[in-house]
Protein backbone atom coordinates (compact mmCIF):
# COMPACT_ATOMS: atom_id res chain seq x y z
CA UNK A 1 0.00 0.00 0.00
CA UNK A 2 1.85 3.36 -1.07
CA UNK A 3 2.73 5.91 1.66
CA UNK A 4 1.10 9.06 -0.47
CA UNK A 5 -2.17 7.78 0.19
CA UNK A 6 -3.50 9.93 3.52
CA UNK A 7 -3.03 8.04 6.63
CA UNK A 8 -6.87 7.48 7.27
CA UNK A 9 -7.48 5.97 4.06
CA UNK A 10 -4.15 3.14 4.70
CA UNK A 11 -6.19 2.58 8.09
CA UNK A 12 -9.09 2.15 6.39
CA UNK A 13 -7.74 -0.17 3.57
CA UNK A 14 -5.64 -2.27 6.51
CA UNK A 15 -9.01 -2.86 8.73
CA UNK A 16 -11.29 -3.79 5.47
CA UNK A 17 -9.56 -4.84 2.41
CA UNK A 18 -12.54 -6.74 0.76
CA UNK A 19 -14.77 -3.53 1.27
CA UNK A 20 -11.67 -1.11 -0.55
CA UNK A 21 -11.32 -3.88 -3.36
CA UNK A 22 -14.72 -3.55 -3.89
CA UNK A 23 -15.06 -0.09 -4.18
CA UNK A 24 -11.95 0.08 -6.59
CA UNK A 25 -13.55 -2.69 -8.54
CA UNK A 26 -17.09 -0.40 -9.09
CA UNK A 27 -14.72 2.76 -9.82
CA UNK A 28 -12.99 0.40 -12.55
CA UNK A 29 -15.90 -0.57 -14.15
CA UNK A 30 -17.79 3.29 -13.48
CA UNK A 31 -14.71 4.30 -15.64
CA UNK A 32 -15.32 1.32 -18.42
CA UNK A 33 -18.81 2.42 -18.98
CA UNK A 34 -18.50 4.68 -21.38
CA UNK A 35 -17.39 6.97 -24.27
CA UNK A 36 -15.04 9.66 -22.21
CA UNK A 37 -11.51 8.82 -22.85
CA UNK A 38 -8.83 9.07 -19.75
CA UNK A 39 -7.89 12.88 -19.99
CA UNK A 40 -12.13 13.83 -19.86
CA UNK A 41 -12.90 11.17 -17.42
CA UNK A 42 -9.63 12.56 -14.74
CA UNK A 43 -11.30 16.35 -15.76
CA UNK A 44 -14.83 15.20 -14.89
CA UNK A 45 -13.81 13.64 -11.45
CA UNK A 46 -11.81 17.21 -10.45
CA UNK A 47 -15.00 18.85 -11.42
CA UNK A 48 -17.29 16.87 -9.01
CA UNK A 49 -14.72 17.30 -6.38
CA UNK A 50 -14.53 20.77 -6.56
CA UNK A 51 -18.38 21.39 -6.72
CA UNK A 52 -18.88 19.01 -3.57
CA UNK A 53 -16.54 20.74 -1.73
CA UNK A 54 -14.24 17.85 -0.66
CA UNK A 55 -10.72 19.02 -0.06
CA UNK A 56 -9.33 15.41 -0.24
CA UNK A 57 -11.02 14.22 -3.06
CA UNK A 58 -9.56 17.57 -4.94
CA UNK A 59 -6.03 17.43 -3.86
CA UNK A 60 -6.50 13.50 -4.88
CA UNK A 61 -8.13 14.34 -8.29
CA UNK A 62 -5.45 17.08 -8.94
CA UNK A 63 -2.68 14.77 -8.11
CA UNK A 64 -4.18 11.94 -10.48
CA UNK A 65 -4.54 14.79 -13.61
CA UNK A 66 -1.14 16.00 -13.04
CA UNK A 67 0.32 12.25 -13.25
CA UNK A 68 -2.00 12.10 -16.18
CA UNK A 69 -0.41 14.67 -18.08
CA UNK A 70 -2.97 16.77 -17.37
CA UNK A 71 -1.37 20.62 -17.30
CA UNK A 72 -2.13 23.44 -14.71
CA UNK A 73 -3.92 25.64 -17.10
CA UNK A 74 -6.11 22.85 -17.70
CA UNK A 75 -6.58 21.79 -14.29
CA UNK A 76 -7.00 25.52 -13.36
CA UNK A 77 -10.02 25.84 -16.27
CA UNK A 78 -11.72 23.43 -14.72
CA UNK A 79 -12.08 25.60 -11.42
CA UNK A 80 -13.17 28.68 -13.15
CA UNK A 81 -15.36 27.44 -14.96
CA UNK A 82 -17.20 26.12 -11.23
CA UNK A 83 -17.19 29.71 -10.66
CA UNK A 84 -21.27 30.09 -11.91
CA UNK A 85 -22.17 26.95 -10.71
CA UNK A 86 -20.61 26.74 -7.15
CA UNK A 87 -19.56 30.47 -6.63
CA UNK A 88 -16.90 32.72 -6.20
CA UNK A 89 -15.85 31.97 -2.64
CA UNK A 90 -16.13 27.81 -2.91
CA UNK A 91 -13.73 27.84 -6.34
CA UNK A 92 -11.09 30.18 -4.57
CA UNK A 93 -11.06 27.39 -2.23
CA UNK A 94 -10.75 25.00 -4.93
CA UNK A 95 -7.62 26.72 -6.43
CA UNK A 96 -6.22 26.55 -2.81
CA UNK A 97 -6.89 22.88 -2.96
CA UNK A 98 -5.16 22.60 -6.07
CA UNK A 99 -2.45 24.77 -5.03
CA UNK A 100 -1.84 22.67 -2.44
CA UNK A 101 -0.95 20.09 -4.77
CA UNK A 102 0.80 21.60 -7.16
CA UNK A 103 3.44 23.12 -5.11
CA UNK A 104 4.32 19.93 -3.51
CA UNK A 105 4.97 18.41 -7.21
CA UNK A 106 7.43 21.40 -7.98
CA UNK A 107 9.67 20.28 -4.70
């Protein structure tokens, strides 16, 4: 089990490995469903992390586009454009999120 995932989510995996495996299995197949190719699909997730608010899921989302290939100016677009939907204050979190992430990549 790799060391960059938070410590919660090791504990987690460690106490109930047939309940993670499972829930990797359905994001597997959620991902094999359909027509959006890898680059959308990692855009998409970011996108539904920022607009739920979940600081974890974004700094995981932003770390999986970046390892994707994904570029900042992409990753950034993707948090304005939550700017009508979720507002101002909630996607200048989001960039903070991402921030977050992106400046531990440059070190």
């Amino acid at each position: 089990m790799s060391n960059l995932l938070p410590r919660p989510l090791r504990e987690f995996i460690k106490k109930y490995p047939d309940i993670w495996q499972a829930y990797e299995n359905l994001g597997d197949k959620c991902h094999e469903a359909g027509p959006l190719d890898e680059k959308t699909r990692r855009l998409v997730k970011l996108g539904i992390a920022i607009g739920a608010r979940l600081e974890g899921a974004v700094h995981s989302h932003t770390k999986r586009a970046v390892e994707g290939g994904i570029s900042e100016d992409e990753i950034f677009h993707v948090a304005l454009l939550a700017i009508t939907t979720i507002g101002f204050p909630s996607t200048i979190a989001a960039t903070t999120w991402i921030k977050d992430v992106l400046k531990k990549k440059k070190k």
